[in-house]
Protein backbone atom coordinates (compact mmCIF):
# COMPACT_ATOMS: atom_id res chain seq x y z
CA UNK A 1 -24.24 137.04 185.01
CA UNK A 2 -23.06 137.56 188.67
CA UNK A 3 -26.70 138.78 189.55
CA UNK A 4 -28.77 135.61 189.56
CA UNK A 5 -27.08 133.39 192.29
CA UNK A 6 -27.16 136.87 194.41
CA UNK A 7 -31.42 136.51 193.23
CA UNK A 8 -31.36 133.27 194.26
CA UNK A 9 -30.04 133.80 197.40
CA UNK A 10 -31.89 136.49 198.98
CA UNK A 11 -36.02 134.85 198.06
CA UNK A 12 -34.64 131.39 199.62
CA UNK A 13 -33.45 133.81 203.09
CA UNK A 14 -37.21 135.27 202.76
CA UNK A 15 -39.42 132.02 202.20
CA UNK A 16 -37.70 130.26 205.55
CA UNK A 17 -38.45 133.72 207.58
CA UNK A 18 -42.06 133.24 206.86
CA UNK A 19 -42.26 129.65 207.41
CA UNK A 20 -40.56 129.61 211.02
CA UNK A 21 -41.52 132.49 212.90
CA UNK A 22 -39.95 131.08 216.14
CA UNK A 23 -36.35 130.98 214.81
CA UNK A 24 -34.53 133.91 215.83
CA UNK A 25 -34.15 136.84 213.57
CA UNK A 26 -30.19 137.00 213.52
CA UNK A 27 -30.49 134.16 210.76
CA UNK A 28 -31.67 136.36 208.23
CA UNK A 29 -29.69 138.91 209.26
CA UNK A 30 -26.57 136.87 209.23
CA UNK A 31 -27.30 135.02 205.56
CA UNK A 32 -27.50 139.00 204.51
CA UNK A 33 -23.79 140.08 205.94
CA UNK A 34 -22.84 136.74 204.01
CA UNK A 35 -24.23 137.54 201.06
CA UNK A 36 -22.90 141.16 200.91
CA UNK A 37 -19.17 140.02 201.79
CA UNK A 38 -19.35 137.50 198.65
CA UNK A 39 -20.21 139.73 196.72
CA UNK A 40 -18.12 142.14 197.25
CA UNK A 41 -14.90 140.01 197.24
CA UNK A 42 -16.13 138.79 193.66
CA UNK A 43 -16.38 142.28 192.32
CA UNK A 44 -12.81 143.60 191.20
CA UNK A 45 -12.53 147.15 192.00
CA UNK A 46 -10.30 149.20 189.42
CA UNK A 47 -7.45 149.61 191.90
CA UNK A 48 -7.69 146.24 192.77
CA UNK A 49 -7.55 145.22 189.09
CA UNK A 50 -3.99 147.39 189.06
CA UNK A 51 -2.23 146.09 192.26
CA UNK A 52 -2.43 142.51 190.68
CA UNK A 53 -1.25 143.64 187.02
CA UNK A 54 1.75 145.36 188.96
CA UNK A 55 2.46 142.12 190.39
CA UNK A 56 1.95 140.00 187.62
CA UNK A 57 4.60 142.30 185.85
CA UNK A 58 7.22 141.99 188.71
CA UNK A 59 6.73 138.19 188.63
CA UNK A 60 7.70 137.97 185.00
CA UNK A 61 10.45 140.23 185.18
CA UNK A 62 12.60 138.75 187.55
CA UNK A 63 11.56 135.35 185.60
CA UNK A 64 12.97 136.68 182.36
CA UNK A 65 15.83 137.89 184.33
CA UNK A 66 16.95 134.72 186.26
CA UNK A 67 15.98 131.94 183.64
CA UNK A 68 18.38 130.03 182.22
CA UNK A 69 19.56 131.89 178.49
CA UNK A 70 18.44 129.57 175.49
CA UNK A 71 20.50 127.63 173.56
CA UNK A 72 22.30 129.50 170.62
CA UNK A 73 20.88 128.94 167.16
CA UNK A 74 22.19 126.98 164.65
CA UNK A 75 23.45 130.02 162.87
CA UNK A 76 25.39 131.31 165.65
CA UNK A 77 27.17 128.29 166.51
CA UNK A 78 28.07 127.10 162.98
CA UNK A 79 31.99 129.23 162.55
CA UNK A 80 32.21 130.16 158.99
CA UNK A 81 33.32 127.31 156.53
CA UNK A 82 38.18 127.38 157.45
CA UNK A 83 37.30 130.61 159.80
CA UNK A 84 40.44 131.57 161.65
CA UNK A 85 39.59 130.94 165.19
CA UNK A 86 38.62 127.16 164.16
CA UNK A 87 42.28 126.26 163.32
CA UNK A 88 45.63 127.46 162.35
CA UNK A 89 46.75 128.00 158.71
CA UNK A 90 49.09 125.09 157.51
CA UNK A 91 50.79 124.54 153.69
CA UNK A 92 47.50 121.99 153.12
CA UNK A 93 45.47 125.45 153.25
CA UNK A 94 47.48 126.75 150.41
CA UNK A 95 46.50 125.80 146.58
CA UNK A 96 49.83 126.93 144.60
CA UNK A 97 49.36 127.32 140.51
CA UNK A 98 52.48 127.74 138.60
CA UNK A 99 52.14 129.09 136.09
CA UNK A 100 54.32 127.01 133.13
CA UNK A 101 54.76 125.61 129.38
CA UNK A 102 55.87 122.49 128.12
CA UNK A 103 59.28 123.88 126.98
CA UNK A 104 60.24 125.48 130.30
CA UNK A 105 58.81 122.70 132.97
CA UNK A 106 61.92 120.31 132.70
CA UNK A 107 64.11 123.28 132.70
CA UNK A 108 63.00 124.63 135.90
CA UNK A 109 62.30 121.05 137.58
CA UNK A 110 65.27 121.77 140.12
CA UNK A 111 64.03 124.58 141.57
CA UNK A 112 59.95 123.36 141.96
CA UNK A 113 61.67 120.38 143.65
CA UNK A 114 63.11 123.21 146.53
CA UNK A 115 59.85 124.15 147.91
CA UNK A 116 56.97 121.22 146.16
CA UNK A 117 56.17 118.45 148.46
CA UNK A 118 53.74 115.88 147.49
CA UNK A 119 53.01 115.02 151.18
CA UNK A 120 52.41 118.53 152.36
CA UNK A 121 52.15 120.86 149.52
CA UNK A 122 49.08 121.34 147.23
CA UNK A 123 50.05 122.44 143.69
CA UNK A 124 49.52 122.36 140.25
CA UNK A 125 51.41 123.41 136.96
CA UNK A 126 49.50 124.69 134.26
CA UNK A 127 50.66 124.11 130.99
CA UNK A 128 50.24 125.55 127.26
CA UNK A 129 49.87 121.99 125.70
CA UNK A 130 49.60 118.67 126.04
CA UNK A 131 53.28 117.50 126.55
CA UNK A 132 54.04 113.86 126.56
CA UNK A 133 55.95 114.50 130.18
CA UNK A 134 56.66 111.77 132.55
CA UNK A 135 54.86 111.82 135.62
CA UNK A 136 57.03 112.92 138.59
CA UNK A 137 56.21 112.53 142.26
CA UNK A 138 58.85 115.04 142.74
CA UNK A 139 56.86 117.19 140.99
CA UNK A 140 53.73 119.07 141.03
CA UNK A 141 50.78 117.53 138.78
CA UNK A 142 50.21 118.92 135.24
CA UNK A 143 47.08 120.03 133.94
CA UNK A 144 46.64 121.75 130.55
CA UNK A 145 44.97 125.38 130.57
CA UNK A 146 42.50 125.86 128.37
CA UNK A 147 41.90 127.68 125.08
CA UNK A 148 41.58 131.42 125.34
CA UNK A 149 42.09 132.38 121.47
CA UNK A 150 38.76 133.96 122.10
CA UNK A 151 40.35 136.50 124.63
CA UNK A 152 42.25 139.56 122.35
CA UNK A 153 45.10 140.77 123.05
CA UNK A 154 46.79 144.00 121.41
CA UNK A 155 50.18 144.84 123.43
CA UNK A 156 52.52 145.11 120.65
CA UNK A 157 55.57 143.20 120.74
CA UNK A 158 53.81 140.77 123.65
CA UNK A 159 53.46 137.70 124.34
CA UNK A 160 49.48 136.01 124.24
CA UNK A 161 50.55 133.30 126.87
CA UNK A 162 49.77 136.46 129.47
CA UNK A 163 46.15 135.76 128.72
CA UNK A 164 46.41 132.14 129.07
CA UNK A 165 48.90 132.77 132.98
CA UNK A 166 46.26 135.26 133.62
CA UNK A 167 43.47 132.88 133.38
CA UNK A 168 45.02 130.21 135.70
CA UNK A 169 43.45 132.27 138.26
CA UNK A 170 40.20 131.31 137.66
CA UNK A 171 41.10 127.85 136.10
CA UNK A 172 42.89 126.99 139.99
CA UNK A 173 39.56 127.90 141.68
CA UNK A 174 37.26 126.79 139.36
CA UNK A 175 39.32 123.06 140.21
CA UNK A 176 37.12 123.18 143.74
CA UNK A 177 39.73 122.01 145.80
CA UNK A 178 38.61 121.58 149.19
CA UNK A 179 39.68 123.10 152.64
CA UNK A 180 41.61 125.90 150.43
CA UNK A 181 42.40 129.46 152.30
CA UNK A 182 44.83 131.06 150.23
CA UNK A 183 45.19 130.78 146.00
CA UNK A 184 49.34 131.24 145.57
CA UNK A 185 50.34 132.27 142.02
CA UNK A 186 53.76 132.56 140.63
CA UNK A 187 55.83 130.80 137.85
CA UNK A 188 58.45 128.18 137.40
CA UNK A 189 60.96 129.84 138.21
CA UNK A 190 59.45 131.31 141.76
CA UNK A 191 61.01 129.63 144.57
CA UNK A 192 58.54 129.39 147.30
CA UNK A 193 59.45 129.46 151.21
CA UNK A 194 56.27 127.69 151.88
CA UNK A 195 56.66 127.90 156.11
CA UNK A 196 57.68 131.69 155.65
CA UNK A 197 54.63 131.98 153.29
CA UNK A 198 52.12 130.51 155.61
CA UNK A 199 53.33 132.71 158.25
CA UNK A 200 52.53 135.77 156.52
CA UNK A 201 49.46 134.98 155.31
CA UNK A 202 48.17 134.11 159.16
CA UNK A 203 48.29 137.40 159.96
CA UNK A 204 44.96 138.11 157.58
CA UNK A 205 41.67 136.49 157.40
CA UNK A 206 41.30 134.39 155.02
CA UNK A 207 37.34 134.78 154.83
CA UNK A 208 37.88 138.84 153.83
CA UNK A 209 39.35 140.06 150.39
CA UNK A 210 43.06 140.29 150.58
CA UNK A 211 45.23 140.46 147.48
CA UNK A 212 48.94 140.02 149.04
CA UNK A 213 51.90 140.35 146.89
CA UNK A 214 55.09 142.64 146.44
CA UNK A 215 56.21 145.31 143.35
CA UNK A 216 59.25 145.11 141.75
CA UNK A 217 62.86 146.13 143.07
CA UNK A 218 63.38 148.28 139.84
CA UNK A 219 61.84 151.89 140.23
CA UNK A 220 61.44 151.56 136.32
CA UNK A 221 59.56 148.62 136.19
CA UNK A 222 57.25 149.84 138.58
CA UNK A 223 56.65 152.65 136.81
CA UNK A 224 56.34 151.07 133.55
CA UNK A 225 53.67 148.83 134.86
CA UNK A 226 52.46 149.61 138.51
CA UNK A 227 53.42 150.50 141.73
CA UNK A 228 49.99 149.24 143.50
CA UNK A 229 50.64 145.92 141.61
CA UNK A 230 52.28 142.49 142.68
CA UNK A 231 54.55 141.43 140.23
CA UNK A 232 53.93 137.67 139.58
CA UNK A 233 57.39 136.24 139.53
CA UNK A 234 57.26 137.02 143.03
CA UNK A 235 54.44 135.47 143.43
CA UNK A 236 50.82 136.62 145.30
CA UNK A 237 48.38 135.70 147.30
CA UNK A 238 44.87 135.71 147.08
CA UNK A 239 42.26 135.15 150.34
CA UNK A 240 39.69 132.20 149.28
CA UNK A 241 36.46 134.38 149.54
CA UNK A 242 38.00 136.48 147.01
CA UNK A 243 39.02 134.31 144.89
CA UNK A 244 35.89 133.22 144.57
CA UNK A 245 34.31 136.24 143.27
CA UNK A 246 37.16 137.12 141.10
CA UNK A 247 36.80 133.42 139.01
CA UNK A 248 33.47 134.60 138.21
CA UNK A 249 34.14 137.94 136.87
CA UNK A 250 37.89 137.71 135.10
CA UNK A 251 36.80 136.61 131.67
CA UNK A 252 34.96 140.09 131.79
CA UNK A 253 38.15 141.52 132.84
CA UNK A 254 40.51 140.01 130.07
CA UNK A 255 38.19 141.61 127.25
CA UNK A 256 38.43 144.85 128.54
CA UNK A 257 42.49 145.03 129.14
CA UNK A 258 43.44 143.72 125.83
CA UNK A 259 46.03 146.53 125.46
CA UNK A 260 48.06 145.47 128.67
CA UNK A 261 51.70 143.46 128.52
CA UNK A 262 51.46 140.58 131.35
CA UNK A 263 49.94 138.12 133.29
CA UNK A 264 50.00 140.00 136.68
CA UNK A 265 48.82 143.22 134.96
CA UNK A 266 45.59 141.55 134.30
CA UNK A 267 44.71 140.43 137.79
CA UNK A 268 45.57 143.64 139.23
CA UNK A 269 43.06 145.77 136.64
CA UNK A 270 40.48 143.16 137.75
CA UNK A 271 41.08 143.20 141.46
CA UNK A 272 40.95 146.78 141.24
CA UNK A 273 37.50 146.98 139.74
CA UNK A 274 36.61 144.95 142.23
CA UNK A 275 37.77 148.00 144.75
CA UNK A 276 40.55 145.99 146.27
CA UNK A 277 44.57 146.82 146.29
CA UNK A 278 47.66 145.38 147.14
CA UNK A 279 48.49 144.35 150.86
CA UNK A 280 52.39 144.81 150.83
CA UNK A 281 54.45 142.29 152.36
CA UNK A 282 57.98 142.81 151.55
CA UNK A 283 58.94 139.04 151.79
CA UNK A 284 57.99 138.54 148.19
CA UNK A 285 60.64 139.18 145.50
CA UNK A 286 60.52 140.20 141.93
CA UNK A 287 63.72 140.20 141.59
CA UNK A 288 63.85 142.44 138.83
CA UNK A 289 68.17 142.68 138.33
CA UNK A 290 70.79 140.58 137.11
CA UNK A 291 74.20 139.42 138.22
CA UNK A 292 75.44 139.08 141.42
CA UNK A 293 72.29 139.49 144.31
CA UNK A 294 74.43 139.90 147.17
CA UNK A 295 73.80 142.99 148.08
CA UNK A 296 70.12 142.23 147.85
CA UNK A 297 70.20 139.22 150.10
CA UNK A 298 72.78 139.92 152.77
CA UNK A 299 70.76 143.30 153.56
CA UNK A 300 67.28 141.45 153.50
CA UNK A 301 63.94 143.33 154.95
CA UNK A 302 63.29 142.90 158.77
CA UNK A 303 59.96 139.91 157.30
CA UNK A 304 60.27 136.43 156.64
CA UNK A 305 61.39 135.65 153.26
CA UNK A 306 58.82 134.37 151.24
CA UNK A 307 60.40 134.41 147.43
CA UNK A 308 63.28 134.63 144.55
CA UNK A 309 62.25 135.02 141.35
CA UNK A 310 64.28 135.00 137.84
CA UNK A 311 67.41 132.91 139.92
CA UNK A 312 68.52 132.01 136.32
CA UNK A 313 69.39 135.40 135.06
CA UNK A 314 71.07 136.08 138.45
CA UNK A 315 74.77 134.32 139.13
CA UNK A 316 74.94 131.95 141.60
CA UNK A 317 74.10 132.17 145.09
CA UNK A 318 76.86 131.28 146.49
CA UNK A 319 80.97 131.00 144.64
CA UNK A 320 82.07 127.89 143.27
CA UNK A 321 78.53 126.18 142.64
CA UNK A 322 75.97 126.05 139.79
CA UNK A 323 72.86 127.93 140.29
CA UNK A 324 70.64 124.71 141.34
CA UNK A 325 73.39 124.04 143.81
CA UNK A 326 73.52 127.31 145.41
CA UNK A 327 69.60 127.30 145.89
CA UNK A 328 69.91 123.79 147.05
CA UNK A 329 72.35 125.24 149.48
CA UNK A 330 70.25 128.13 150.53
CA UNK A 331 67.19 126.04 151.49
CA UNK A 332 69.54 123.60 153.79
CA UNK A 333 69.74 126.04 155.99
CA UNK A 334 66.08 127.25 155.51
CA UNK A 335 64.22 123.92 156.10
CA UNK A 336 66.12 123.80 159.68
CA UNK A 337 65.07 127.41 160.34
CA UNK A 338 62.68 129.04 157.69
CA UNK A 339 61.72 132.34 159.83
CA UNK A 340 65.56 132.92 160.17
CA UNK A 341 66.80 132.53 156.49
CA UNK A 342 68.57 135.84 155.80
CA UNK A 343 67.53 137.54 158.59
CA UNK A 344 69.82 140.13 159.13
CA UNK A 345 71.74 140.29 162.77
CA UNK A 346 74.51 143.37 163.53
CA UNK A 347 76.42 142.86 166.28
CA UNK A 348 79.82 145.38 167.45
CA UNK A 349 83.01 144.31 169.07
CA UNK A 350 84.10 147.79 170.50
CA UNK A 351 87.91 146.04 171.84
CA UNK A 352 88.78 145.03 168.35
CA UNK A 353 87.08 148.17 166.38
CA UNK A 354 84.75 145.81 164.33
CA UNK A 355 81.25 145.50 162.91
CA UNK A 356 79.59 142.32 161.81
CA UNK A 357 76.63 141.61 159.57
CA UNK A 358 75.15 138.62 159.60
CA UNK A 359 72.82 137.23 157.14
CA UNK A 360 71.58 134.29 158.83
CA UNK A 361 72.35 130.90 156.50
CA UNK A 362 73.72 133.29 153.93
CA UNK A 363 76.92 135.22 154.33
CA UNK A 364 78.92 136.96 156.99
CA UNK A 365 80.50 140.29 156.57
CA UNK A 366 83.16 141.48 159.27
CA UNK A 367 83.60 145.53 158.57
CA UNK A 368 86.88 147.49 160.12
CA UNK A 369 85.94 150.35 162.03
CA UNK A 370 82.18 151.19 163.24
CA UNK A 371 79.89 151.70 160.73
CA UNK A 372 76.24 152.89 162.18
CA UNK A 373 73.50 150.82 161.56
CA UNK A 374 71.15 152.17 159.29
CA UNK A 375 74.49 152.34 157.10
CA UNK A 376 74.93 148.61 157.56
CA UNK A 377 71.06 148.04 156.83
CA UNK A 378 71.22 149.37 153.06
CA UNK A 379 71.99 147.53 150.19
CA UNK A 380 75.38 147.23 148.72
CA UNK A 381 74.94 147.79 144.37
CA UNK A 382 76.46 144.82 143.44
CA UNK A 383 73.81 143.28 141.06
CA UNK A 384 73.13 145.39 137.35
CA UNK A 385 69.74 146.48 135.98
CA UNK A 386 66.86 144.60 134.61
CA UNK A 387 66.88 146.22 131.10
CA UNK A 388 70.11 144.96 129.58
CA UNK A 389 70.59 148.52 127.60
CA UNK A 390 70.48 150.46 131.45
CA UNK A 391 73.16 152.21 132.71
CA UNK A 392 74.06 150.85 136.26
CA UNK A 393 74.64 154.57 137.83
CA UNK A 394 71.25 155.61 136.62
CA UNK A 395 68.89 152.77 137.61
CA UNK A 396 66.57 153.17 140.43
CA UNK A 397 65.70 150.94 143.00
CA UNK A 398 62.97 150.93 145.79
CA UNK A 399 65.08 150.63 148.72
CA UNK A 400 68.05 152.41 150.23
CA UNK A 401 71.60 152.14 148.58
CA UNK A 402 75.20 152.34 149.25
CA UNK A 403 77.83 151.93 146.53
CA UNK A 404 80.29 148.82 146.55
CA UNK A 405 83.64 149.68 146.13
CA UNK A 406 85.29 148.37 143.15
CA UNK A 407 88.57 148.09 144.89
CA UNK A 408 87.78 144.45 146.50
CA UNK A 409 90.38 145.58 149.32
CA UNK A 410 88.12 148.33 150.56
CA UNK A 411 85.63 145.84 150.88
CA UNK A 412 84.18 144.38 153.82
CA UNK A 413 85.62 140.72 154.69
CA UNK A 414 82.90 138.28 153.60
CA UNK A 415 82.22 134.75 154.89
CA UNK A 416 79.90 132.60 152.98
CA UNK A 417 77.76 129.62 154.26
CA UNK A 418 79.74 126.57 154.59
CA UNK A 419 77.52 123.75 156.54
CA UNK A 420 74.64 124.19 159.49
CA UNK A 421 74.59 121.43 162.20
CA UNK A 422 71.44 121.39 164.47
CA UNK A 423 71.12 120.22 167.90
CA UNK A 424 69.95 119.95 170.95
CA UNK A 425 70.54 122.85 172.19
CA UNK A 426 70.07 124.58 168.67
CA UNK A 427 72.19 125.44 165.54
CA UNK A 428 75.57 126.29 164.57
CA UNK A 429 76.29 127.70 161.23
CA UNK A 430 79.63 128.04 159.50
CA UNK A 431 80.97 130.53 157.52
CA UNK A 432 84.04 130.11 155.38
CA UNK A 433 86.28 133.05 154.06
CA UNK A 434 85.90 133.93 150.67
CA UNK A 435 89.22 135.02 148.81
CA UNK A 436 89.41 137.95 146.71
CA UNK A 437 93.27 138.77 146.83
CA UNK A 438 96.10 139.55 148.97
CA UNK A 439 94.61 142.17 151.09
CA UNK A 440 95.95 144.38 154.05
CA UNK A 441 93.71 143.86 156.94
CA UNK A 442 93.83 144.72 160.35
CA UNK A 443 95.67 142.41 163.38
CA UNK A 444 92.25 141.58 164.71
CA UNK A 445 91.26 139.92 161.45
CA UNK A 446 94.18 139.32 159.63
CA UNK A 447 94.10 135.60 160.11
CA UNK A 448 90.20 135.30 160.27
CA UNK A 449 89.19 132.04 158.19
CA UNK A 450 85.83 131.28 159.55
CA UNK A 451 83.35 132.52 161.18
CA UNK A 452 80.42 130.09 163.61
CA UNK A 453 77.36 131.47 164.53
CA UNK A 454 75.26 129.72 167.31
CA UNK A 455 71.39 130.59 167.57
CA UNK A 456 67.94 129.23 168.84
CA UNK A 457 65.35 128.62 166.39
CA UNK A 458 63.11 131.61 166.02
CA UNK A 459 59.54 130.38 166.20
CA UNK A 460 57.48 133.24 165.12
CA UNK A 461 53.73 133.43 166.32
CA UNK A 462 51.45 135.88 164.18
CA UNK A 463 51.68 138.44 167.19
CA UNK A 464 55.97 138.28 166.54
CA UNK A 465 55.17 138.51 163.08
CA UNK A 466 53.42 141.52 163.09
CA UNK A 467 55.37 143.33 165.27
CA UNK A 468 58.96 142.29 164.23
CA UNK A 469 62.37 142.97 165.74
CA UNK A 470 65.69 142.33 165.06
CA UNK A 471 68.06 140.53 167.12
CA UNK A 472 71.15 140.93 168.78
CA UNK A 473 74.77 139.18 168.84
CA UNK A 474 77.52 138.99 171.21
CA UNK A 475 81.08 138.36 169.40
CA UNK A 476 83.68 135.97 171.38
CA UNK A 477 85.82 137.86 173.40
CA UNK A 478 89.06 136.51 171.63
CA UNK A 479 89.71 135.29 168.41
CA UNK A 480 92.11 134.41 165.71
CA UNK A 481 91.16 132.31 162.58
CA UNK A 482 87.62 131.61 164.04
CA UNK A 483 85.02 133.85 165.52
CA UNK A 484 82.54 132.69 167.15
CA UNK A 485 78.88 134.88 167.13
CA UNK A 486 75.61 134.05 169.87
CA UNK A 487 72.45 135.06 168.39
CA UNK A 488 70.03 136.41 171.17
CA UNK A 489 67.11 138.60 171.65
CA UNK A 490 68.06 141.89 172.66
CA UNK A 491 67.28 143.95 175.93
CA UNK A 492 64.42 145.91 176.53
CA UNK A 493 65.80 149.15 175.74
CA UNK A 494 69.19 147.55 174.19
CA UNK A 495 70.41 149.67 171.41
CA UNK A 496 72.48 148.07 168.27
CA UNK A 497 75.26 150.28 168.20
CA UNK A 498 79.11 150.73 169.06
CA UNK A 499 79.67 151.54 172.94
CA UNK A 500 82.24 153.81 174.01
């Protein structure tokens, strides 16, 4: 193709030649060194051809390298649907079911009216039949669970209701309640800490499988039952995308563990063909003993509390009140602080010889002599078994022990929770003496009445809440019916323990 101009060319040079013959000759020659230079910067040599790949190359390089990045994809900047960077858990991302029956829902109305809050708190109470009850705003809202005659069930001596509490698992997500991030189970008679509860769930992501929960106290239930399984008086926790999944697959599940005794046992045989176990957080509470639970709550785990369970086979709370009072009483002191509610605070007055336990909006316990810490920390026995035929001295229990003297005089002096006042510049609790006989104490106490605790409220972040410690407490320097205790954070390297 390149030839024919070239052609063309070179007969026009030759016809003018012929026609002038006076012209000079350097004409011709010249239109021929034209020619040849054309042509040869038209032809691409092979080297050439290379030098102005390489550049090409370079060129789009450094453009690739110094262009602005495109704009993310849809799919990269859509967060997954309540993701935990997008926003912090609050109680609206909880969806509580309680698990219920139309004989025992009036019964246990005072203690659902501790933690329920229509405002703030989504639950529901699922029912065995249609009761004719009147609506309650106080309340959570009623919804009848459905038939599951269908389902057997062979545990001899049980109860079929565990079928019907069982399937209130998938009956709660199967509602499609929006914005949900945790499914809370427990019963009736599970009193929630709903701030503590939130707390401790923030610490896992709510888009992965978790199954949260606690065992039981007693070493036999456990062992009757399950140590990898969260007892459901206590109450549990399951992540949303789980949830999910397990709604679809439980009816499966209910067929196949026919043989098994409860609710909770159920769940747990499901979750764990599912390949998931129990995350342990020690806040929940089974509360798998009767009688008197001091011991239990003046000694509670360094983690927020997030549950009682079976408060009407336990006495009181506190002396001189009914049971629904002495709950009521509890939670005054835990809606002005919920992260501090029994937290446990030793603090040493070396002068006087004295050790003091504080369980924050609880009790106050003022011990002659030193006793070490980790002594302090276990529980005192003062509560019986679950099993009413147990022998006290040979139950086991899945935490440390220490016996409590019968002799009420060798006894540590105890204080119980008398009012909280909060303030500006934060709270002061009062503890009043509680009377147990004519005792020989020593001078420093002799005339102690009261004890008043001062203290900041502790506003736990998730990073706090995973890595917990306990405070510290400076006791007045003088004293004589009324102590008075500061609650502070302790010192870097500060140890909790007598000085000498």
């Amino acid at each position: 193709m390149q030839s024919k101009p070239f052609s063309f060319l070179n007969s026009r040079s030759r016809k003018s030649s012929s026609s002038a013959t006076a012209m000079p000759s350097f004409r011709t020659t010249t239109t021929t060194s034209t020619t040849n230079t054309t042509s040869k910067a038209l032809i691409l040599r092979p080297s050439r051809l290379k030098d102005i790949l390489l550049v090409f190359s370079l060129l789009l390089i450094i453009h690739l390298l110094f262009r602005a990045p495109p704009p993310p994809s849809s799919v990269e900047r859509a967060a997954p649907v309540g993701d935990l960077s997008s926003s912090p858990t609050t109680r609206s991302h909880l969806l509580f079911s309680i698990a219920s029956s139309a004989s025992s829902f009036p019964l246990r109305a005072s203690y659902l009216r501790l933690w329920y809050n229509r405002n703030s708190t989504r639950a529901f109470a699922f029912l065995d039949v249609n009761a004719s009850l009147s609506v309650d705003p106080t309340l959570p809202p009623v919804i009848l669970s459905k038939d599951t005659s269908r389902f057997p069930y062979t545990f001899k001596g049980g109860l079929r209701s565990a079928i019907r509490v069982a399937r209130v698992v998938k009956e709660a997500v199967d509602l499609n309640q929006t914005n949900v991030r945790w499914f809370v189970f427990g019963d009736d008679d599970t009193v929630f800490f709903v701030e503590n509860l939130v707390e401790t769930v923030s610490k896992y992501d709510h888009n992965q499988w978790y199954y949260i929960g606690s065992n039981s106290e007693s070493y036999e239930q456990n062992l009757k039952h399950s140590f990898d399984m969260a007892f459901g008086g206590g109450g549990f926790a399951i992540s949303y995308s789980l949830g999910r999944v397990l709604a679809r697959v439980l009816d499966s599940c209910l067929v196949r563990y026919a043989h098994l005794y409860g609710s909770d046992a159920r769940v747990f045989s499901c979750l764990s063909e599912l390949g998931v176990g129990l995350t342990h957080e020690p806040g929940f509470h089974q509360v798998d003993m009767r009688g008197n639970l001091f011991g239990l709550l003046s000694a509670h785990p360094l983690a927020p509390l997030v549950s009682l369970h079976h408060l009407d086979a336990a006495d009181p709370l506190f002396p001189n009140m009914s049971r629904a009072q002495a709950a009521g009483h509890l939670f005054e002191a835990a809606n002005l602080d919920p992260a501090r509610i029994l937290q446990q605070i030793v603090c040493y007055d070396s002068k006087s010889s004295l050790t003091v336990s504080v369980a924050w909006g609880y009790s106050v316990q003022v011990f002659e002599g030193n006793e070490l810490l980790p002594d302090i920390l276990s529980l005192q026995r003062t509560f019986r078994p679950w099993r009413r035929s147990a022998k006290i001295e040979s139950s086991h229990y899945m935490f440390n022990m220490r016996e409590y003297h019968r002799n009420p005089c060798k006894r540590p002096l105890v204080f119980f929770m008398e009012n909280i006042i909060s303030g500006f510049g934060g709270m002061w609790s009062t503890y009043t003496k509680h009377n147990i006989g004519d005792c020989s104490r020593a001078k420093a106490i002799k005339n102690l009445e009261r004890v008043r605790v001062f203290s900041q409220k502790l506003e736990p972040d998730i990073g706090q809440i995973k890595v917990l410690r306990r405070q510290c407490c400076d006791i007045s320097p003088s004293f004589n019916e009324s102590m008075v205790i500061s609650i502070r954070h302790c010192g870097a390297d500060e140890l909790i323990s007598m000085l000498f």
